[in-house]
C-alpha atoms as a PDB file:
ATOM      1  CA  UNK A   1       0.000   0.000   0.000  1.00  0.00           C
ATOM      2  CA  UNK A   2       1.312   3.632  -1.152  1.00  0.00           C
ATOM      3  CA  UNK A   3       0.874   6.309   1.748  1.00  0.00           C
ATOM      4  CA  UNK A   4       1.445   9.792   1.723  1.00  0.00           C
ATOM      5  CA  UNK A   5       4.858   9.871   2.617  1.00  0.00           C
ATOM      6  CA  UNK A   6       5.491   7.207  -0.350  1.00  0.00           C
ATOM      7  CA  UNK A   7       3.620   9.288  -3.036  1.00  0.00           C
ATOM      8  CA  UNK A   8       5.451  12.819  -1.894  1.00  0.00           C
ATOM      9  CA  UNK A   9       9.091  11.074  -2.244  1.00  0.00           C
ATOM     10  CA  UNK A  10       7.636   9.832  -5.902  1.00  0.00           C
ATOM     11  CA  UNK A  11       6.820  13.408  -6.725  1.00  0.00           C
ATOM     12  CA  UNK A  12      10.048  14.622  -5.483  1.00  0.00           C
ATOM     13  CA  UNK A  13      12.129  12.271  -7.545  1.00  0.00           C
ATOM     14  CA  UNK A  14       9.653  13.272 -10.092  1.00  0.00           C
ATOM     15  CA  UNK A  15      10.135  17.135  -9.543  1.00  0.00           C
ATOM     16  CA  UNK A  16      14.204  16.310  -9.114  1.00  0.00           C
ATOM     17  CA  UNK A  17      14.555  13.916 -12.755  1.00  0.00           C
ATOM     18  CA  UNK A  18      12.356  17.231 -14.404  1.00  0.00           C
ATOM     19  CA  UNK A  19      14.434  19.848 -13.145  1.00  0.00           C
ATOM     20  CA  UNK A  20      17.861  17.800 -14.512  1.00  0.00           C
ATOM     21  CA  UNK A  21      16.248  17.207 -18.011  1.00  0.00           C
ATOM     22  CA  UNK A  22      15.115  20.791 -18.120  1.00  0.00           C
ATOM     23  CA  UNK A  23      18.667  21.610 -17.234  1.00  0.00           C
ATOM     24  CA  UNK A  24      20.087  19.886 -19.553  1.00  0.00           C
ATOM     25  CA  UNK A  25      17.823  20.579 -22.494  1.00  0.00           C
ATOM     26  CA  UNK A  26      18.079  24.268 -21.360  1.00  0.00           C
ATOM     27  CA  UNK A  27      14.245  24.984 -21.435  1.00  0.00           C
ATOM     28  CA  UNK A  28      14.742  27.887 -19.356  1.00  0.00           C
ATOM     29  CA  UNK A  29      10.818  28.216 -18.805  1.00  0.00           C
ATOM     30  CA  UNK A  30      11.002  24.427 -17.787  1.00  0.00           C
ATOM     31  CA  UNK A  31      13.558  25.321 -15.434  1.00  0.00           C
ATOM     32  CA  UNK A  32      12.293  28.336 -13.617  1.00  0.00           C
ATOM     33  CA  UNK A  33       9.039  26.680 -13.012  1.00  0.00           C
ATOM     34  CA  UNK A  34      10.007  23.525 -11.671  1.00  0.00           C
ATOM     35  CA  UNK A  35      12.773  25.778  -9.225  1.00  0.00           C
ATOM     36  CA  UNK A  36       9.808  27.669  -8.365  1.00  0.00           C
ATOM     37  CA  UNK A  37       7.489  24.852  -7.909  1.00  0.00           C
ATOM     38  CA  UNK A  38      10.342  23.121  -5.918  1.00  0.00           C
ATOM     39  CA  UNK A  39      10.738  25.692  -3.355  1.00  0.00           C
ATOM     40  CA  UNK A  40       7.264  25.888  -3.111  1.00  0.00           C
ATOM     41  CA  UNK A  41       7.250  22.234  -2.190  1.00  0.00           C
ATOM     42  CA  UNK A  42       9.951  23.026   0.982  1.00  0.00           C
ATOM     43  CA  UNK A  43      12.747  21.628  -1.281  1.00  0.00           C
ATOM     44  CA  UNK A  44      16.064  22.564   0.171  1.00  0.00           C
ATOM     45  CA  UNK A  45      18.387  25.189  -1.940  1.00  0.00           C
ATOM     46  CA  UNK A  46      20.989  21.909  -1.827  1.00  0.00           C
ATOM     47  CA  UNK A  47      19.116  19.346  -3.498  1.00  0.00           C
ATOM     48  CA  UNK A  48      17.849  22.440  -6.153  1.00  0.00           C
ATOM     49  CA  UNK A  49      21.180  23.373  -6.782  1.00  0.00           C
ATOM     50  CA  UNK A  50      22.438  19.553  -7.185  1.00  0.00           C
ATOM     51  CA  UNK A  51      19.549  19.162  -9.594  1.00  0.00           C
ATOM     52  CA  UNK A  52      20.975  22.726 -11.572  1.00  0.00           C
ATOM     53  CA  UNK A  53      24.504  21.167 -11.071  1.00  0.00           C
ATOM     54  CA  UNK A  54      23.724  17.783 -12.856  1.00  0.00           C
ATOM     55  CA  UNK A  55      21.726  18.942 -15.545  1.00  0.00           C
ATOM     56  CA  UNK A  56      24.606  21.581 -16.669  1.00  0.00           C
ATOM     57  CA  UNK A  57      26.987  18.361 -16.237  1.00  0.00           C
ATOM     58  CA  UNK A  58      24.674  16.629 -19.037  1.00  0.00           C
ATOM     59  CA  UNK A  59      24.806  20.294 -21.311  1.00  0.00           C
ATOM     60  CA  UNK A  60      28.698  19.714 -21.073  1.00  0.00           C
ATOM     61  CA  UNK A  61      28.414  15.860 -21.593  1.00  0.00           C
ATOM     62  CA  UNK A  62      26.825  16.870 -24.924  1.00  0.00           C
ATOM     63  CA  UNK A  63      28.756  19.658 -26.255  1.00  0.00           C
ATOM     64  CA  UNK A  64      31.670  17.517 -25.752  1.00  0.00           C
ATOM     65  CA  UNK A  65      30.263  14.870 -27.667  1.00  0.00           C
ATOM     66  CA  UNK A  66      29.096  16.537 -30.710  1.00  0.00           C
ATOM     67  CA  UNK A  67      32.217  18.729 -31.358  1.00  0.00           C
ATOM     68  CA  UNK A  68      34.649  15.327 -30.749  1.00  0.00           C
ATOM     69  CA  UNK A  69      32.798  13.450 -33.562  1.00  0.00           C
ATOM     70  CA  UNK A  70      34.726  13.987 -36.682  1.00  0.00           C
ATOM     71  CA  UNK A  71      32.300  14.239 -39.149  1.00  0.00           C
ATOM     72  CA  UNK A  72      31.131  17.229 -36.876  1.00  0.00           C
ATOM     73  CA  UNK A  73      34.143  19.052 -36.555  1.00  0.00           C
ATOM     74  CA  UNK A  74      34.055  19.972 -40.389  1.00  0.00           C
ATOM     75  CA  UNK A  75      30.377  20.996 -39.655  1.00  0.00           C
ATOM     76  CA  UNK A  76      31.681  23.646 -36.981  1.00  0.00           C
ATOM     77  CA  UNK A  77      34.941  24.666 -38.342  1.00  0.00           C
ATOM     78  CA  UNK A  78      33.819  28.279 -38.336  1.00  0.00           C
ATOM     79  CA  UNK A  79      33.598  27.921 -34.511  1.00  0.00           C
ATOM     80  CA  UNK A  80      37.596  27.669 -34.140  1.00  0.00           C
ATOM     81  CA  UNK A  81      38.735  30.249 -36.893  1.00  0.00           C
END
C-alpha cells in the first residue's frame, strides 16, 4: 500500500529527474518553473542546486560529444577560426 509519505518522495524524484532534463535541455521556462514549484514544495536550496549542477553536467556531456565526432568538426569549423 502507497501512503502519503510514499507518493510525496515519488513526486520529489519526479520534480528532481524534471528539473535535470530541463537543465540539460536548457528549457529555461522548464527550469524556472520547476525551481519555483520546488521551493514551493519546501525543497532545500541543496538538493535544487544539485539538480541545476547535474543537468549543466549533461549540457557539457553533450557539447563535448558533438564537437569530438569527426564528421562534426568539419560541420563547426567556423567555430575555431
Amino acid at each position: 500500500m502507497i501512503n502519503e509519505t510514499d507518493t510525496k518522495k515519488g513526486n520529489s524524484m519526479d520534480l528532481n529527474r524534471q528539473l535535470i532534463e530541463a537543465m540539460a535541455d536548457l528549457n529555461e521556462d522548464l527550469v524556472i518553473a520547476t525551481v519555483r514549484q520546488m521551493a514551493a514544495e519546501g525543497h532545500s536550496f541543496e538538493e535544487i542546486q544539485q539538480c541545476l549542477n547535474t543537468g549543466i553536467s549533461a549540457v557539457g556531456t553533450r557539447f563535448e560529444r558533438a564537437f569530438s565526432a569527426p564528421k562534426q568538426r568539419q560541420n563547426v569549423a567556423y567555430l575555431t577560426t
